[in-house]
Protein backbone atom coordinates (compact mmCIF):
# COMPACT_ATOMS: atom_id res chain seq x y z
CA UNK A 1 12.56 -8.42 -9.69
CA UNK A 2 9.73 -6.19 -11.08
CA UNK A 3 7.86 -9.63 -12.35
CA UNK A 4 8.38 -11.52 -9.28
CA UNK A 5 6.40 -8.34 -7.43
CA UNK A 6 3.86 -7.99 -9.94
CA UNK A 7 3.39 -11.83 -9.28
CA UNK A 8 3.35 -11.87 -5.69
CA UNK A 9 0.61 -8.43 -6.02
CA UNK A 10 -1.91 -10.92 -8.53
CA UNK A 11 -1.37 -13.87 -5.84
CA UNK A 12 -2.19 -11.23 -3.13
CA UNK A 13 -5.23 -9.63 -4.58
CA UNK A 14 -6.79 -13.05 -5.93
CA UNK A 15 -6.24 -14.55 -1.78
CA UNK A 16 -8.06 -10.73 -0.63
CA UNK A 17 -10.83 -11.26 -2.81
CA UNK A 18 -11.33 -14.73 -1.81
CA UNK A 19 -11.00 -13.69 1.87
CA UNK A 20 -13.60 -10.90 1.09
CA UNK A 21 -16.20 -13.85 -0.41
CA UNK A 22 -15.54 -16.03 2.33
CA UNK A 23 -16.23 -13.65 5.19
CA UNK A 24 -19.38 -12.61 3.31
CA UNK A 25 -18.36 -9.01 2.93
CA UNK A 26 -19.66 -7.04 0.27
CA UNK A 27 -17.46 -7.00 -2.70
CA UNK A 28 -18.12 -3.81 -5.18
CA UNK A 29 -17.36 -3.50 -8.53
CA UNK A 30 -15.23 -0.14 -8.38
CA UNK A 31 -13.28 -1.50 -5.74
CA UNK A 32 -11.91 -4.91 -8.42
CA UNK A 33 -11.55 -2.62 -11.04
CA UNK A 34 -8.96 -0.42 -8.37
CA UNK A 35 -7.39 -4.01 -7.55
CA UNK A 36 -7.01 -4.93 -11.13
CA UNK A 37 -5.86 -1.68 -12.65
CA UNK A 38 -3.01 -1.33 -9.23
CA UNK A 39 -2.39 -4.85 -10.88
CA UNK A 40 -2.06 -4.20 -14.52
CA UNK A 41 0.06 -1.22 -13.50
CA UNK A 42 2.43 -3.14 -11.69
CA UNK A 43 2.77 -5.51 -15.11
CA UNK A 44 3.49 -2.75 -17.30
CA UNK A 45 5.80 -1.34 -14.79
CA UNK A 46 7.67 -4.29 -15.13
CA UNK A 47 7.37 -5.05 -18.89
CA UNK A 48 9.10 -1.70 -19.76
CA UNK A 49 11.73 -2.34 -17.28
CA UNK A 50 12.29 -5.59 -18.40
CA UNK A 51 12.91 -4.00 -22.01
CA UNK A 52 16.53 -3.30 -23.21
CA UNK A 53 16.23 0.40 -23.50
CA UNK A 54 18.15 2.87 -21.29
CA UNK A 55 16.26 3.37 -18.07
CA UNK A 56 14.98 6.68 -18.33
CA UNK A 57 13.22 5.95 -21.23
CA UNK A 58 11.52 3.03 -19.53
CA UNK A 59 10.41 5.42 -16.42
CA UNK A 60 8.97 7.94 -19.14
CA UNK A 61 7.08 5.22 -21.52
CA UNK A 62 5.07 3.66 -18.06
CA UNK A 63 4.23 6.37 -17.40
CA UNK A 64 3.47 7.96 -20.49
CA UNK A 65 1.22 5.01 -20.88
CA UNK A 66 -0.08 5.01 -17.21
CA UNK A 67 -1.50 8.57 -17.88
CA UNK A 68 -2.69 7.77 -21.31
CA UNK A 69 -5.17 4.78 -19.70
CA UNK A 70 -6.10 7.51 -16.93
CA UNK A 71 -7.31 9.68 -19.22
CA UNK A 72 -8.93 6.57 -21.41
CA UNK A 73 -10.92 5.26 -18.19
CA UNK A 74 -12.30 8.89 -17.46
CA UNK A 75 -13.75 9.22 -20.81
CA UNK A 76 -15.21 6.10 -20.79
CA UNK A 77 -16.65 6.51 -17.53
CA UNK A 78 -17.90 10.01 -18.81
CA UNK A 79 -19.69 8.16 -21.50
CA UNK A 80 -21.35 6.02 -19.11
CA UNK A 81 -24.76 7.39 -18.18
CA UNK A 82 -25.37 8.72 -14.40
CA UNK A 83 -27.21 6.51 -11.90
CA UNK A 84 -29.72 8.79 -10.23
C-alpha cells in the first residue's frame, strides 16, 4: 500500500511539473527540491514499513532518519554562501 502511494505521489509530481513547463510558469529550484524531498520521504516511509520488523520500530527508524536528513540539509544549506 505504502509503495503504490509513493508511486502514485512520483507520477503526480512529474505530471505538476510538466503542467508548470507547459503553462510557462516559473519553476524555482527550492520549490523541486520540496517536491522531491515530500517524495523521497514518502519512499522511505514505505521501505521501513515494508521491512519485517515490529511496527513501532519502523515508525521510530523513518523518522529517526527523516530528522537526521533535516538536520543534514540545514547544514549544508548553512555552508552555502548568502546571496546578497
Amino acid at each position: 500500500m505504502g509503495i503504490a502511494v509513493a508511486v502514485i505521489a512520483s507520477l503526480f509530481f512529474i505530471g505538476w511539473i510538466i503542467y508548470r513547463i507547459l503553462k510557462r510558469h516559473s519553476l524555482k529550484a527550492h520549490v523541486v527540491m520540496y517536491g522531491l524531498s515530500c517524495v523521497a520521504g514518502a519512499y522511505t516511509f514505505a521501505f521501513f514499513l515494508s521491512l519485517d520488523i515490529p511496527q513501532l520500530l519502523k515508525i521510530l527508524a523513518s523518522l529517526l532518519l527523516g530528522v537526521a536528513l533535516v538536520i543534514l540539509a540545514a547544514l549544508i544549506q548553512r555552508r552555502q554562501p548568502q546571496k546578497p
